[in-house]
C-alpha atoms as a PDB file:
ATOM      1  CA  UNK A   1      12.029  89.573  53.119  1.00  0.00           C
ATOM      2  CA  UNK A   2      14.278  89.846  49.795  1.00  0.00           C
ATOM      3  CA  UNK A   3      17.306  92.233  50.793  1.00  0.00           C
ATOM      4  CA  UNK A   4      19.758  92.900  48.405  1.00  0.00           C
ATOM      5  CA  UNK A   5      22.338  95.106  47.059  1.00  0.00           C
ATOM      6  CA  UNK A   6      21.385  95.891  43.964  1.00  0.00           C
ATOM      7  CA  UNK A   7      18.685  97.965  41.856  1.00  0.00           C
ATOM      8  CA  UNK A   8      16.529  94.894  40.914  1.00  0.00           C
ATOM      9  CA  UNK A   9      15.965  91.310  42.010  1.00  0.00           C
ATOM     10  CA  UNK A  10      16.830  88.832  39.581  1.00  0.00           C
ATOM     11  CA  UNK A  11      13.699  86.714  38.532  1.00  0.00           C
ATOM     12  CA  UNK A  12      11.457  89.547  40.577  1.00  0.00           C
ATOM     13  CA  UNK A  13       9.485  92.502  39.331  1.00  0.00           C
ATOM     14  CA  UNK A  14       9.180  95.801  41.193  1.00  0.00           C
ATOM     15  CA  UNK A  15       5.330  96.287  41.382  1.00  0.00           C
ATOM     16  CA  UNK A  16       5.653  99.735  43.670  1.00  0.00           C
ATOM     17  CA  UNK A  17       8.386 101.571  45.565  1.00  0.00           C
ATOM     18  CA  UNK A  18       7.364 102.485  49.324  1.00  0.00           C
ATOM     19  CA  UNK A  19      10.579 104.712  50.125  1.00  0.00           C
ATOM     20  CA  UNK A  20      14.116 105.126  51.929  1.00  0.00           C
ATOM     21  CA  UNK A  21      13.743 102.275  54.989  1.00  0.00           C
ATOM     22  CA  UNK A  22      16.782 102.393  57.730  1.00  0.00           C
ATOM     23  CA  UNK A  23      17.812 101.348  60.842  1.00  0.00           C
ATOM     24  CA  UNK A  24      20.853 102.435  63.121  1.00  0.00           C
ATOM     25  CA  UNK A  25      22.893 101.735  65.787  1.00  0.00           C
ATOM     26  CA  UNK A  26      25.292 103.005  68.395  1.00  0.00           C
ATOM     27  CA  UNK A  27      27.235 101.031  70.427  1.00  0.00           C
ATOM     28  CA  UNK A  28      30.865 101.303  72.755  1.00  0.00           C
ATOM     29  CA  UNK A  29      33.024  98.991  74.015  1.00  0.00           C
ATOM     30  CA  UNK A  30      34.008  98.630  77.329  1.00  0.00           C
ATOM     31  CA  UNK A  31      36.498 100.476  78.579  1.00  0.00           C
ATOM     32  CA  UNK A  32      38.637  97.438  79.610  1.00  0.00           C
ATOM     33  CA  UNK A  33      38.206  96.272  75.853  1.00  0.00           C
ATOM     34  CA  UNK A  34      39.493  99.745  74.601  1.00  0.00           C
ATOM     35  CA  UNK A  35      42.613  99.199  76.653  1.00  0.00           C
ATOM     36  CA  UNK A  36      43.634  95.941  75.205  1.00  0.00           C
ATOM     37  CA  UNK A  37      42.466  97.217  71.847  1.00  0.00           C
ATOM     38  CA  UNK A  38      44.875 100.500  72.215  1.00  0.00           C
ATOM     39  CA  UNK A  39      47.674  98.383  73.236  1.00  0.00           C
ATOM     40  CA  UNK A  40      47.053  96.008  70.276  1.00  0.00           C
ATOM     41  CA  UNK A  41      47.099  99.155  67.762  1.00  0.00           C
ATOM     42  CA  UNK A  42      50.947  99.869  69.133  1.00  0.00           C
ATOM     43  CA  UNK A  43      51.850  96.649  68.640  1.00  0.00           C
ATOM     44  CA  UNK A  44      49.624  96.131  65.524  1.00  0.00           C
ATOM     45  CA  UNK A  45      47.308  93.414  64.517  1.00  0.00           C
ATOM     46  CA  UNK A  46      43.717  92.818  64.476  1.00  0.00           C
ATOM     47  CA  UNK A  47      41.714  94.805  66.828  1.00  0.00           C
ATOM     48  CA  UNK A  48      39.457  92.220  66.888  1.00  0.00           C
ATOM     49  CA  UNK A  49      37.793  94.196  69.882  1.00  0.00           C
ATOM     50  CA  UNK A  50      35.939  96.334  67.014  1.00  0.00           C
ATOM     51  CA  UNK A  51      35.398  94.179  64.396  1.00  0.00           C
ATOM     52  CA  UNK A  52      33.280  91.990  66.783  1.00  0.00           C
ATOM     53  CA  UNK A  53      31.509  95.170  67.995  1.00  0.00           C
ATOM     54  CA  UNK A  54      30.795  96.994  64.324  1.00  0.00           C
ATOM     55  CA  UNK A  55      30.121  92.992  62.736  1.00  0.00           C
ATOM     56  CA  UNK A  56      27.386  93.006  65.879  1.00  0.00           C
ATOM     57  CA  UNK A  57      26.121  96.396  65.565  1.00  0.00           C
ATOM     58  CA  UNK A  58      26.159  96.094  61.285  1.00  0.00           C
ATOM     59  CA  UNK A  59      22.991  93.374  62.086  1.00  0.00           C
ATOM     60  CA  UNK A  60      21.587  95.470  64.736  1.00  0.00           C
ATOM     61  CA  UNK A  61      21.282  97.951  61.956  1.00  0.00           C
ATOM     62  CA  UNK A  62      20.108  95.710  59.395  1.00  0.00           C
ATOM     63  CA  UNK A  63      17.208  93.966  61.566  1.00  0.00           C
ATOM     64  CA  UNK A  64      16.098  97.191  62.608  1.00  0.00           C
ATOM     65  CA  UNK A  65      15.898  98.432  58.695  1.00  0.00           C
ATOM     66  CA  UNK A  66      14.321  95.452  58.260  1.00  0.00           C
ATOM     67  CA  UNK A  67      11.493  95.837  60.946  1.00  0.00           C
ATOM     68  CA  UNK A  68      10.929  99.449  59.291  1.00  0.00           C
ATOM     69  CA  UNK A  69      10.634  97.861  55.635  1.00  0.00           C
ATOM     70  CA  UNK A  70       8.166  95.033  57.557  1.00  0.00           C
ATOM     71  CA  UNK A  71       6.087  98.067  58.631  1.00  0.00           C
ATOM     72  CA  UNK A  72       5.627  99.911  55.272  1.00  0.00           C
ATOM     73  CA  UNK A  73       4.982  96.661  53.659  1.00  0.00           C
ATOM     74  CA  UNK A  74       7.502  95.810  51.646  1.00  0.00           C
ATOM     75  CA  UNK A  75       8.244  92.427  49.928  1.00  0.00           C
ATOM     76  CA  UNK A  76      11.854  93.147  49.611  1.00  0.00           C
ATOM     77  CA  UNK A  77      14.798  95.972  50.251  1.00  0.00           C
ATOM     78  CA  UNK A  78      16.694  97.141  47.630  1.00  0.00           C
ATOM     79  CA  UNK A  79      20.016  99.322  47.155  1.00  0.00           C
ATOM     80  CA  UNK A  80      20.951  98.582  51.004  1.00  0.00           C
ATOM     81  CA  UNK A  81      24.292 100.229  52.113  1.00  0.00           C
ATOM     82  CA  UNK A  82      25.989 100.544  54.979  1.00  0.00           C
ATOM     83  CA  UNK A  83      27.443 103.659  56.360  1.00  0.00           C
ATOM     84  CA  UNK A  84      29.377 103.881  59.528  1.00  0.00           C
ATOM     85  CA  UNK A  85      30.165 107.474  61.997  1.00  0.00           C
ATOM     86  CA  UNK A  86      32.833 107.523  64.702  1.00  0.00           C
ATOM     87  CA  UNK A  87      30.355 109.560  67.668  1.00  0.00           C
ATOM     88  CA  UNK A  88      33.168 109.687  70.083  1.00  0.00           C
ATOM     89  CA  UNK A  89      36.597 107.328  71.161  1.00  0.00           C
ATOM     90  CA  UNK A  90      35.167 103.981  71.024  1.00  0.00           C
ATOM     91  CA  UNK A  91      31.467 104.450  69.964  1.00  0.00           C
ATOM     92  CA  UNK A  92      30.497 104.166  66.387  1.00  0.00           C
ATOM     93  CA  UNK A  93      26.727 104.918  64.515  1.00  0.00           C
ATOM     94  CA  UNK A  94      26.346 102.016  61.777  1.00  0.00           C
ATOM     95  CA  UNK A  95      23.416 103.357  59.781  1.00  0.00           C
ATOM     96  CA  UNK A  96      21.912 100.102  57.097  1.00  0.00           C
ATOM     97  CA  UNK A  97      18.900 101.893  54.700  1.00  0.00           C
ATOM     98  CA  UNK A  98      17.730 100.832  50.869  1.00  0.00           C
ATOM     99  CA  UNK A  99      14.934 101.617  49.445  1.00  0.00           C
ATOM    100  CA  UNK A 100      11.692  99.205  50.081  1.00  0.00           C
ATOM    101  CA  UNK A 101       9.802  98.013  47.162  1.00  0.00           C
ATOM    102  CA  UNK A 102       6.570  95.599  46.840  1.00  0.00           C
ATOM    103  CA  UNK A 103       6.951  92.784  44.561  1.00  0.00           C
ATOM    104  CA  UNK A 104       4.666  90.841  41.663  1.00  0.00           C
END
């Protein structure tokens, strides 16, 4: 499976488009976590509390869009973003989609 980031695939022709794929995510830290990460934001620095747990949940997301592209046939995602929500303190949606295209 070809995923990229742009409208076309260098060297590739785009045969047929199947549609918008996605796949999303939700995930929270533990609370302990959210401490340390609050005290760290006083202090300042790297919360690296949620960049481990939106890097983890980014390929959740993208496996899942993935699996959906896998099940509509495609050869290949193009166009993939990312787009992230904040659902409450400490819980975040990151939403991966593109648009899934079959291949020559």
């Amino acid at each position: 499976m070809i995923i990229v980031n742009t409208e076309t695939i260098p060297g590739k022709k785009i045969s047929q488009t199947l549609g918008i794929v996605k796949g999303n995510a939700i995930r929270a830290k533990h609370i302990g976590k959210d401490i340390v990460a609050g005290l760290r934001n006083i202090v300042g620095g790297e919360l690296t509390e949620y960049t481990q747990m939106l890097s983890e949940t980014r390929e959740i997301a993208l496996q899942r869009m993935i699996k959906n592209a896998e099940s509509v046939g495609a050869d290949a995602v193009v166009n993939v973003r990312f787009a992230t929500s904040q659902i409450m303190a400490g819980a975040a949606e990151l939403l991966a989609y593109g648009t899934a295209v079959k291949l020559e």
